[in-house]
Protein backbone atom coordinates (compact mmCIF):
# COMPACT_ATOMS: atom_id res chain seq x y z
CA UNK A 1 -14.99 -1.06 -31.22
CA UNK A 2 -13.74 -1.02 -27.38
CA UNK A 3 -11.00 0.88 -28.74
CA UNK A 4 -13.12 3.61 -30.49
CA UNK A 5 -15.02 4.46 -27.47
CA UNK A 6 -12.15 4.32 -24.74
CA UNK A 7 -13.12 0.69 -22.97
CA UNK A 8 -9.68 -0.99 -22.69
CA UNK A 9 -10.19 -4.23 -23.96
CA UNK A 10 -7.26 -6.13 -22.20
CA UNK A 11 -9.05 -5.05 -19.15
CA UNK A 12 -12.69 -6.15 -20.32
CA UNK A 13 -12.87 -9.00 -18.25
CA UNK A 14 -12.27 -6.60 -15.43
CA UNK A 15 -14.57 -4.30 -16.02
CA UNK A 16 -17.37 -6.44 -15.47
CA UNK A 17 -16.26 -8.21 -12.88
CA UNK A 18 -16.31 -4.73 -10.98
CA UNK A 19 -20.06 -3.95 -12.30
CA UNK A 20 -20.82 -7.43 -10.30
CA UNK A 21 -18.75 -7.36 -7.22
CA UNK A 22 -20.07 -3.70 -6.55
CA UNK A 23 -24.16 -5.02 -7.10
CA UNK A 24 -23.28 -7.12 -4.54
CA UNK A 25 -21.47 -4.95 -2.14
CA UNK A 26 -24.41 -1.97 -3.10
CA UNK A 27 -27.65 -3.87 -2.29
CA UNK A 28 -28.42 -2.18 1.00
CA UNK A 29 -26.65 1.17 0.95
CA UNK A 30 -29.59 3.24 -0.22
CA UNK A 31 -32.29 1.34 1.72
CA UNK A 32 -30.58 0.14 5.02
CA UNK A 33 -30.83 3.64 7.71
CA UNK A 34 -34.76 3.51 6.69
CA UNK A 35 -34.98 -0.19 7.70
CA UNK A 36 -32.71 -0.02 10.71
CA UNK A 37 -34.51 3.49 11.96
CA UNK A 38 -37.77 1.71 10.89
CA UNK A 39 -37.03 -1.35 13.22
CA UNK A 40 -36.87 1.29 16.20
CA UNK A 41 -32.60 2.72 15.74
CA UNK A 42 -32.29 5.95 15.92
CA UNK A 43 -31.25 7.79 12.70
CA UNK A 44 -28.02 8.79 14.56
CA UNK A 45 -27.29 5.24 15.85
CA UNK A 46 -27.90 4.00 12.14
CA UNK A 47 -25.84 6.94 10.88
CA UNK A 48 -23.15 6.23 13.07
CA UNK A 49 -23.14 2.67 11.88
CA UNK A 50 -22.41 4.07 8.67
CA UNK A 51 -19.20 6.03 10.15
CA UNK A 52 -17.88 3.25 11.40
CA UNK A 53 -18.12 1.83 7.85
CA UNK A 54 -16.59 4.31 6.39
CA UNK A 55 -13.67 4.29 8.90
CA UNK A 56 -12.76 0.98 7.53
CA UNK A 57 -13.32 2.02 3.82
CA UNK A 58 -11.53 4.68 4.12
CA UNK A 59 -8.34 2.37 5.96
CA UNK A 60 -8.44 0.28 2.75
CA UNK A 61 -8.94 2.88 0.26
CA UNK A 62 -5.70 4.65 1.59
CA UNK A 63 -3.94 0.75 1.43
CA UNK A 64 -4.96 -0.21 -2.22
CA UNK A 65 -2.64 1.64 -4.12
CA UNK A 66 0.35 1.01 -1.90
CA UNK A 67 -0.44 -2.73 -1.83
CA UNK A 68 -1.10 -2.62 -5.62
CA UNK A 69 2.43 -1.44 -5.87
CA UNK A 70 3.82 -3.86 -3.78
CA UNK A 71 1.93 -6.93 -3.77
CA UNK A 72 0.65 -6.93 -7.41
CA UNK A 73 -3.06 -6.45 -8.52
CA UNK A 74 -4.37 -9.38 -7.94
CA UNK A 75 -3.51 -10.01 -4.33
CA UNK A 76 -4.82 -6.59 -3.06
CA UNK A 77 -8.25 -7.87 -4.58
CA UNK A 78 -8.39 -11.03 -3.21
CA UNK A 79 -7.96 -9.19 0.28
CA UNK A 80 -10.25 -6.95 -0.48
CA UNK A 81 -13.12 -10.35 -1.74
CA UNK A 82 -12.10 -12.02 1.67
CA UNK A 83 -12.95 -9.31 3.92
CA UNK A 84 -15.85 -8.39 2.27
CA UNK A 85 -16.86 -12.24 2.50
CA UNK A 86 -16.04 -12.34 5.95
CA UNK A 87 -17.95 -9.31 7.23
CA UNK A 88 -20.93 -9.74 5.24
CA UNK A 89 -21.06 -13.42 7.07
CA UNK A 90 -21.14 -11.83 10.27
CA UNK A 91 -23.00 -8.86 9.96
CA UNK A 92 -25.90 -10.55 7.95
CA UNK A 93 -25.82 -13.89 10.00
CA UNK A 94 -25.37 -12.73 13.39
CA UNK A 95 -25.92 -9.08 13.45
CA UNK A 96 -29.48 -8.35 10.78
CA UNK A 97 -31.40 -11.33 12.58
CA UNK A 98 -31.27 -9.96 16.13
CA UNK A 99 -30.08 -5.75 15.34
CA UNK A 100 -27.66 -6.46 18.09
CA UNK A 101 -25.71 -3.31 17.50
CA UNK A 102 -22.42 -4.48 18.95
CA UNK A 103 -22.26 -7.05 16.62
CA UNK A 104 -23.24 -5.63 13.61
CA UNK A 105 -20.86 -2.63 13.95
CA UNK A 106 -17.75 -4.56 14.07
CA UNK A 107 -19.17 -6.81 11.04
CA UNK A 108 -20.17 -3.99 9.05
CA UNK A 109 -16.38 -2.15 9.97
CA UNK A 110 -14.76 -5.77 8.46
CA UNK A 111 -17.34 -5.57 5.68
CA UNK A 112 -15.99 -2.23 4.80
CA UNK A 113 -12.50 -3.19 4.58
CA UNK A 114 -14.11 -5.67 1.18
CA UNK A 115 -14.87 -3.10 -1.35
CA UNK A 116 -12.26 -0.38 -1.45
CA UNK A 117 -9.51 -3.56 -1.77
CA UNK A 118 -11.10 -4.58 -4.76
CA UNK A 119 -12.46 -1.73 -6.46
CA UNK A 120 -9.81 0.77 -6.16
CA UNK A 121 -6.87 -2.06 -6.69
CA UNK A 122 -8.36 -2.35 -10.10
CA UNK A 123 -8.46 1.73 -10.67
CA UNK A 124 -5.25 1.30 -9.90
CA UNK A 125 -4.33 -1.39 -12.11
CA UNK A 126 -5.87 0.41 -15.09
CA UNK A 127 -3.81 3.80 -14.56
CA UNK A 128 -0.99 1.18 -14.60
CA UNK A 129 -2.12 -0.06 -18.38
CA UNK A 130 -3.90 2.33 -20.26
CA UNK A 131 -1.62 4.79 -22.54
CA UNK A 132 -1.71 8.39 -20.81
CA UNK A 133 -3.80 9.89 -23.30
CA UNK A 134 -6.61 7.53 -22.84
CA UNK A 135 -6.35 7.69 -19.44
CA UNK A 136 -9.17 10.06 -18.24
CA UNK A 137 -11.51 8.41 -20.76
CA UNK A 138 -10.22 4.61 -19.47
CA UNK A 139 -11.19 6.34 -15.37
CA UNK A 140 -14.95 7.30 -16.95
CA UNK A 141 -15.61 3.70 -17.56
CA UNK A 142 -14.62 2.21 -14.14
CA UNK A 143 -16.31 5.35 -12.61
CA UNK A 144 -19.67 4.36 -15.04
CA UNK A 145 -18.81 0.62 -14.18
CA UNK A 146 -18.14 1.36 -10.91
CA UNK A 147 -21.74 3.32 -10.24
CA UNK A 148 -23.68 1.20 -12.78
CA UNK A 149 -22.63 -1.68 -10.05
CA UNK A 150 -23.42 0.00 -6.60
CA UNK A 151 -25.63 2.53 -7.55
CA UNK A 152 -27.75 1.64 -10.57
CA UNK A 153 -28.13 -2.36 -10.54
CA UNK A 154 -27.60 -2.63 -7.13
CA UNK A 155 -30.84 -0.46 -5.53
CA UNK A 156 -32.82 -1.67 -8.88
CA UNK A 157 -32.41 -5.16 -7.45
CA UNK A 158 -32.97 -4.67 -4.24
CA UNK A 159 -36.30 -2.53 -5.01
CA UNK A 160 -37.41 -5.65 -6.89
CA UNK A 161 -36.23 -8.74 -4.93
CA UNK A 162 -36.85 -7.08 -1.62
CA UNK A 163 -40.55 -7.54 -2.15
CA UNK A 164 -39.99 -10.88 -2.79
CA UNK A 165 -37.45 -12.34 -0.20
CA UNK A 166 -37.31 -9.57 2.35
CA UNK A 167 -34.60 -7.00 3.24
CA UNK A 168 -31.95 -9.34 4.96
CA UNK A 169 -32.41 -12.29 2.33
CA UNK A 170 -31.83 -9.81 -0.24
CA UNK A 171 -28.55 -9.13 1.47
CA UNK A 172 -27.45 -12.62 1.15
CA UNK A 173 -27.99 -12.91 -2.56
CA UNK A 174 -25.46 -9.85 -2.57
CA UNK A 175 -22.89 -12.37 -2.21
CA UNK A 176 -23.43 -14.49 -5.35
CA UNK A 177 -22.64 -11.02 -7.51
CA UNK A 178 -19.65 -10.28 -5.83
CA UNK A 179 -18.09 -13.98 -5.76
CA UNK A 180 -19.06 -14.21 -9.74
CA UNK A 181 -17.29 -10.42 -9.99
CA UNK A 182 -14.35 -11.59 -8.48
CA UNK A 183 -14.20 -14.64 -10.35
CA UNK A 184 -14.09 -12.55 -13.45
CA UNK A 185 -12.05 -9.59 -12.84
CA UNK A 186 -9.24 -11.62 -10.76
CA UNK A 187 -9.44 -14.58 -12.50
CA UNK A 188 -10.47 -14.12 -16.11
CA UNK A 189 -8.73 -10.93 -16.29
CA UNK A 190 -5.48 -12.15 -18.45
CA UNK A 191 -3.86 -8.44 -18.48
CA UNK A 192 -0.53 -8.18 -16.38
CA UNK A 193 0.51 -4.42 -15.10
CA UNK A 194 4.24 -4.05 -16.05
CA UNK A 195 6.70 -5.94 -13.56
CA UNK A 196 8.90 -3.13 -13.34
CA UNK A 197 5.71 -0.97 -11.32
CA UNK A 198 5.57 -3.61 -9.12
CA UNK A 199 8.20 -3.42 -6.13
CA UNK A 200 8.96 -5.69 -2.59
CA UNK A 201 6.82 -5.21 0.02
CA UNK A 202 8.00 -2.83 2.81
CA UNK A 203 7.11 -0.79 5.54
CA UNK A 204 8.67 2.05 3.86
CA UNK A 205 6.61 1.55 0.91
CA UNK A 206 4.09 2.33 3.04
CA UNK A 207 5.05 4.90 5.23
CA UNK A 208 5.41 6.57 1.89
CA UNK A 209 1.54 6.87 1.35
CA UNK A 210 1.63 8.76 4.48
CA UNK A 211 4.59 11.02 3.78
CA UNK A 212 3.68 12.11 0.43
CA UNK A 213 0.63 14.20 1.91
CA UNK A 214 3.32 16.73 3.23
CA UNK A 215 3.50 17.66 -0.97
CA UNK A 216 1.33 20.95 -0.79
CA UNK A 217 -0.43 19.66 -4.08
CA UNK A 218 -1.06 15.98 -2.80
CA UNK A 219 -2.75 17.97 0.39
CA UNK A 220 -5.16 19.63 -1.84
CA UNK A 221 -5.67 17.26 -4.10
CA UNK A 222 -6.92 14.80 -1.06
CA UNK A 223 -9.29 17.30 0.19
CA UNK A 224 -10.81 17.72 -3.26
CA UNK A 225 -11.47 14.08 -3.82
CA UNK A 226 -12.46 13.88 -0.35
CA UNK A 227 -15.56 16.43 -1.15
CA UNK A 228 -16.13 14.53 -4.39
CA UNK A 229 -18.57 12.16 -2.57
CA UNK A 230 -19.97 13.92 0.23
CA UNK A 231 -23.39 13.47 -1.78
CA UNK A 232 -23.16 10.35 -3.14
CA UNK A 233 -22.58 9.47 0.50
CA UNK A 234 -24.26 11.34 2.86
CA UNK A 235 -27.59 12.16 0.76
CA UNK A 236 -28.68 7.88 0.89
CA UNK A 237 -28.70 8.58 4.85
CA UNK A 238 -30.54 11.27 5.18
CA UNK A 239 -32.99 12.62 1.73
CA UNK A 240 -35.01 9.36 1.65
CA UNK A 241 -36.40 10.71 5.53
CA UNK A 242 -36.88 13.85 4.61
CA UNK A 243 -38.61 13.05 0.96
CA UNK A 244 -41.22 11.01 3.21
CA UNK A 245 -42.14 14.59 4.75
CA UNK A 246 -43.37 15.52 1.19
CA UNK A 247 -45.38 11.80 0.60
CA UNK A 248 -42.72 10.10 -1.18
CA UNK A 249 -42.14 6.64 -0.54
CA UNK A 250 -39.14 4.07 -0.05
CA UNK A 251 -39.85 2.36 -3.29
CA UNK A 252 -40.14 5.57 -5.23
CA UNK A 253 -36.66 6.44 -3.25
CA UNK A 254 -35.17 3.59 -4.38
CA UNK A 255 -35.67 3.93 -8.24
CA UNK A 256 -35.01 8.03 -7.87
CA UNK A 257 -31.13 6.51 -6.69
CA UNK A 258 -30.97 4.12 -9.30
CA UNK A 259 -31.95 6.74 -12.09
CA UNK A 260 -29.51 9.49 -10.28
CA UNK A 261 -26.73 6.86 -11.22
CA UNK A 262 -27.71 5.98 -14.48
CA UNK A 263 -27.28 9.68 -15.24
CA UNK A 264 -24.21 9.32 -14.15
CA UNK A 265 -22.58 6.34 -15.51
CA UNK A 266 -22.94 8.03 -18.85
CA UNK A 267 -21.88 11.32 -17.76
CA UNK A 268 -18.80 9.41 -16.80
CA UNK A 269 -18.15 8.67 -19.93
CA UNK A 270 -19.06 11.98 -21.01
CA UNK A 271 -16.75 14.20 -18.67
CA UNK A 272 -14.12 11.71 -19.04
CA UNK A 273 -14.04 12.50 -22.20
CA UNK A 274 -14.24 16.37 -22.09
CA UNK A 275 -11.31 16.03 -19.37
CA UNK A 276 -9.14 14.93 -22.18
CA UNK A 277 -10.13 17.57 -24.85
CA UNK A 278 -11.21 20.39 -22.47
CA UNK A 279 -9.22 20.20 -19.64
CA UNK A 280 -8.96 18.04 -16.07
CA UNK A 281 -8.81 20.94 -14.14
CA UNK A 282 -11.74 22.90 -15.61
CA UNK A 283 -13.99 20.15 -15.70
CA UNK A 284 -13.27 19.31 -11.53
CA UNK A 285 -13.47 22.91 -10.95
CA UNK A 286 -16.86 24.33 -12.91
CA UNK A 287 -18.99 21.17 -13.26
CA UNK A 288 -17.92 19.14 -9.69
CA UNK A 289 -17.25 22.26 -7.54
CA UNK A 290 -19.51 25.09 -8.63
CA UNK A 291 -22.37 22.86 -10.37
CA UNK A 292 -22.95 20.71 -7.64
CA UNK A 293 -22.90 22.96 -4.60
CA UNK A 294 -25.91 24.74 -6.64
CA UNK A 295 -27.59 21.89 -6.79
CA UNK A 296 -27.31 20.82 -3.20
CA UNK A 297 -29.04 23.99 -2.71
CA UNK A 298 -32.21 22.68 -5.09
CA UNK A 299 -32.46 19.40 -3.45
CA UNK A 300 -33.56 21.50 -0.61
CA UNK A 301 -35.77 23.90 -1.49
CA UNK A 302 -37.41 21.92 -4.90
CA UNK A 303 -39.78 19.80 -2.74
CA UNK A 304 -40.83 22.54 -0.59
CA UNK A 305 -42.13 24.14 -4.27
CA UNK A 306 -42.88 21.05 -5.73
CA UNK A 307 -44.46 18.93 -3.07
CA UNK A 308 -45.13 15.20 -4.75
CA UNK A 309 -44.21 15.40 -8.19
CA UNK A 310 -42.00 11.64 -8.25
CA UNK A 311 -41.23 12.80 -12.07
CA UNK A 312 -39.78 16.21 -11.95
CA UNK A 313 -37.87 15.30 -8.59
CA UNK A 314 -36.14 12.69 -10.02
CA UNK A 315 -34.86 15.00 -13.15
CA UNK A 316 -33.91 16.96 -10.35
CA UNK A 317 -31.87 14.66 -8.32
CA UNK A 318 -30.59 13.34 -11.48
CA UNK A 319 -28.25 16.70 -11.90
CA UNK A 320 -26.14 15.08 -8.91
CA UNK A 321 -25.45 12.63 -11.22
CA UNK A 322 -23.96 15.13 -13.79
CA UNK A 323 -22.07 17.11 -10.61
CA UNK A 324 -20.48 13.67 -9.60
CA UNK A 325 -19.23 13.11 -12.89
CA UNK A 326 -17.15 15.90 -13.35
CA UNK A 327 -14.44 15.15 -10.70
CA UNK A 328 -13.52 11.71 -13.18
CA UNK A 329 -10.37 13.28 -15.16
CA UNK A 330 -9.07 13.73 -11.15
CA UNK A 331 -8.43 10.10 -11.66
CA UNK A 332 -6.49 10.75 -14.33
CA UNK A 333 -4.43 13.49 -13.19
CA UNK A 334 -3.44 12.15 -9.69
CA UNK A 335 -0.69 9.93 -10.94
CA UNK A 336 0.87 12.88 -12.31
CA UNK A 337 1.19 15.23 -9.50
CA UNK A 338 3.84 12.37 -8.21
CA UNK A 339 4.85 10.62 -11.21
CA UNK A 340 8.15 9.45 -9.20
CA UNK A 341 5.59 7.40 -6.64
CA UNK A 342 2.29 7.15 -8.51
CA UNK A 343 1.35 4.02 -6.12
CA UNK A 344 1.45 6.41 -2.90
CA UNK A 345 -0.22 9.21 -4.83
CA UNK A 346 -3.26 6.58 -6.64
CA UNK A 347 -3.12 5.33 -1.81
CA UNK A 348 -3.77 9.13 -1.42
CA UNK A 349 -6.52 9.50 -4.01
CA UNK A 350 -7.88 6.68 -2.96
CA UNK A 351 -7.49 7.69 0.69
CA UNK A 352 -10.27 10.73 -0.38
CA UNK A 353 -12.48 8.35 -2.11
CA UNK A 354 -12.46 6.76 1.31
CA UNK A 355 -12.96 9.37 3.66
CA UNK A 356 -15.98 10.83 1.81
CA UNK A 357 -17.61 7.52 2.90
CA UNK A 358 -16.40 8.24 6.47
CA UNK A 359 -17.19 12.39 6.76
CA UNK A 360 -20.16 12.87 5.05
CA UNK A 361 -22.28 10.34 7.45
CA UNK A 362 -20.63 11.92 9.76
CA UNK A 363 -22.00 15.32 9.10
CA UNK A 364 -24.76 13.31 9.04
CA UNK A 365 -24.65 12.24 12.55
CA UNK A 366 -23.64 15.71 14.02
CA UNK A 367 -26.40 18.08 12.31
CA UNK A 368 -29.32 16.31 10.68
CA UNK A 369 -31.31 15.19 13.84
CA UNK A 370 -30.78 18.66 15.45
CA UNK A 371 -31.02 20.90 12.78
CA UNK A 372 -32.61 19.27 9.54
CA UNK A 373 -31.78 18.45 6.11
CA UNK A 374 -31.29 21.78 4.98
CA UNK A 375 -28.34 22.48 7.79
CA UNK A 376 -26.79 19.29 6.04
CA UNK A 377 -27.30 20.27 2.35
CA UNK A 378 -26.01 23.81 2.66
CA UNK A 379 -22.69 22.37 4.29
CA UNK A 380 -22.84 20.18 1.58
CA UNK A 381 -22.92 22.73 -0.86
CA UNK A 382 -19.91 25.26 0.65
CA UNK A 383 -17.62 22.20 0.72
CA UNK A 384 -18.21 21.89 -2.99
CA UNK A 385 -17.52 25.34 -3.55
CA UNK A 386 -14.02 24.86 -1.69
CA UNK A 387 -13.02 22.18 -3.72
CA UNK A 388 -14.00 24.41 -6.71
CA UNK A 389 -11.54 27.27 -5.36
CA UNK A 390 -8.45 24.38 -4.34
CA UNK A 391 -8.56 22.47 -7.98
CA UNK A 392 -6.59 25.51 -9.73
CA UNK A 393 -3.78 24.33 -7.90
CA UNK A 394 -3.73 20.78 -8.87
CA UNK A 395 -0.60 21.54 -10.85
CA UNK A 396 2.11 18.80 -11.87
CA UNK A 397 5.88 19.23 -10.88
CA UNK A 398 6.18 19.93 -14.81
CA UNK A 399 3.79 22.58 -14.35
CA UNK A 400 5.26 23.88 -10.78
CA UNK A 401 9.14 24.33 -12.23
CA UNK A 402 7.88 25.82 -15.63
């Protein structure tokens, strides 16, 4: 049956080991600038603690695949479990109690280092055992995995056990998903990636994930995946203040992100599927680039026209999900455009997974307090019609020479 629909079962165990690490690491991402600007922050300061986040995300994205490739699977995630163990200790136990700001920043930054290791070592791991031709589909489920961790379960828990233990508390129950995920996916997991894919540890290997960004189509390919999450990003900072300005609450917030990602789990599925029958390239370009920067555009001007309506906003907001969905198959086609260093190229793709955590809170920081949510959404939406115009020349060497 796993077979049928595309789930690699000698990766099962993994699978759900990521759904439960990422509940854990996901718990306070969609609720924490309202509490932090609530307790008297400033939306910048809180924003900015998010940068500095996604500085350190972005750092370990950029590291997985290399030390994937080097160290083995397994390693990179325990790394990536023991910092995000270690910062979530600090900035929970000595930062959230007293919001002293020069403790919870560097906290956070080590807390940041925690998912990326994990998460994206496994992505890695599965481009390393799944048959090319299932590849795009095999992405789709740790991209609905993946979300249906941090994005669906993760702000549907906290909306219910926040009432109950309080926002910090809540934090601190975080950990118990993501020690039981990494039990599982580390552990459990019996699948082995190849021994020949694994090589010594060396600076060079690492220089490597540096040097391979001088490849025109690596370039481009970076900025693309970069864009790929400026929403999924930036809009948790910023749309739940400016949905308040049209009566909508934090609670009703809360479950409008978790539905927005349960629309897109299955449209995972769904466009990695249609990336292996209609095309990776079309499906990045038309339904990531062009489909999403239109609906940056209605996030804007919908509540002005609608005013309250909790029901048709969320169907609304829910088309992000379907926009976010279509850059899966690049997942899939990464490996290829450097299939003689696929472990620098999956460092680089990863790399843009991480730096949409770092640049879109920091567009964030630089235009929403001065100019509004609609300066923000609008630069939003031209990015995604760049990446639109670059993913046409996502071409493999094959491609290149022919």
């Amino acid at each position: 049956m796993l077979k049928k629909i595309g789930l690699p079962s000698n990766l099962i165990w993994g699978y759900i080991g990521l759904v439960l690490f990422m509940i854990g690491d996901g718990i306070e991402q969609a609720w924490l600038v309202p509490y932090l600007v609530d307790q008297n922050m400033s939306a910048s300061a809180a924003s900015f603690l998010i940068t500095i986040y996604g500085v350190t995300v972005t750092i370990s994205a950029w590291l997985s695949g290399v030390f994937v490739q080097t160290l083995g699977p397994r390693k990179a995630m325990i790394l990536g479990t023991i910092a995000f163990l270690i910062g979530s200790i600090g900035f929970i136990g000595l930062g959230m109690y007293s919001l002293n700001y020069y403790i919870m920043a560097p906290f956070y930054a080590i807390r940041g280092f925690g998912y990326p290791m994990f998460a994206y070592s496994f992505l890695v791991w599965i481009n390393y055992s799944t048959p090319l031709e299932r590849r795009s589909t095999a992405a789709g489920w740790f991209w609905f995995m993946f979300s249906l961790g941090l994005s669906v379960f993760g702000p549907l828990y906290a909306s219910f056990i926040i009432p109950i233990v309080g926002h910090i508390n809540a934090m601190w129950t975080g950990i118990i998903f993501t020690l039981i995920g990494a039990f599982l996916a580390i552990i459990i997991n019996k699948d082995h990636v190849p021994q020949s894919e694994i090589t010594d540890f060396k600076v060079s290997e690492l220089i490597k994930a540096v040097t391979i960004i001088k490849r025109p189509v690596i370039a481009i390919g970076l900025i693309v995946k970069s864009i790929n999450g400026f929403a999924q990003y930036g809009l948790l900072l910023f749309l739940p203040l400016y949905l308040r300005e049209f009566g909508y609450t934090d609670t009703e917030w809360l479950r409008m992100w978790s539905t927005i990602f349960t629309v897109a789990i299955f449209a995972n599925l769904f466009f990695g599927y249609i990336g292996d029958k209609w095309g990776w390239r079309k499906t990045v370009q038309w339904v990531g680039g062009v489909f999403y920067a239109l609906v940056m555009l209605l996030i804007y001007f919908a509540p002005m026209t609608i005013g309250h309506n909790y029901w048709l906003m969320t169907i609304i907001l829910c088309l992000c999900g379907i926009g976010m969905a279509g850059y899966v198959p690049l997942s899939a086609l990464f490996p290829l455009l450097a299939p003689d260093n696929k472990g620098a190229a999956m460092s680089v793709l990863n790399l843009g997974a991480g730096l949409s955590t770092f640049i879109a809170p920091a567009i964030v920081t630089l235009f929403f307090e001065p100019f509004g949510a609609g300066v923000v959404l609008f630069i939003y939406s031209g990015f995604y019609i760049i990446s639109a115009i670059l993913t046409p020349f996502l071409k493999t060497p094959e491609e290149l020479n022919a």
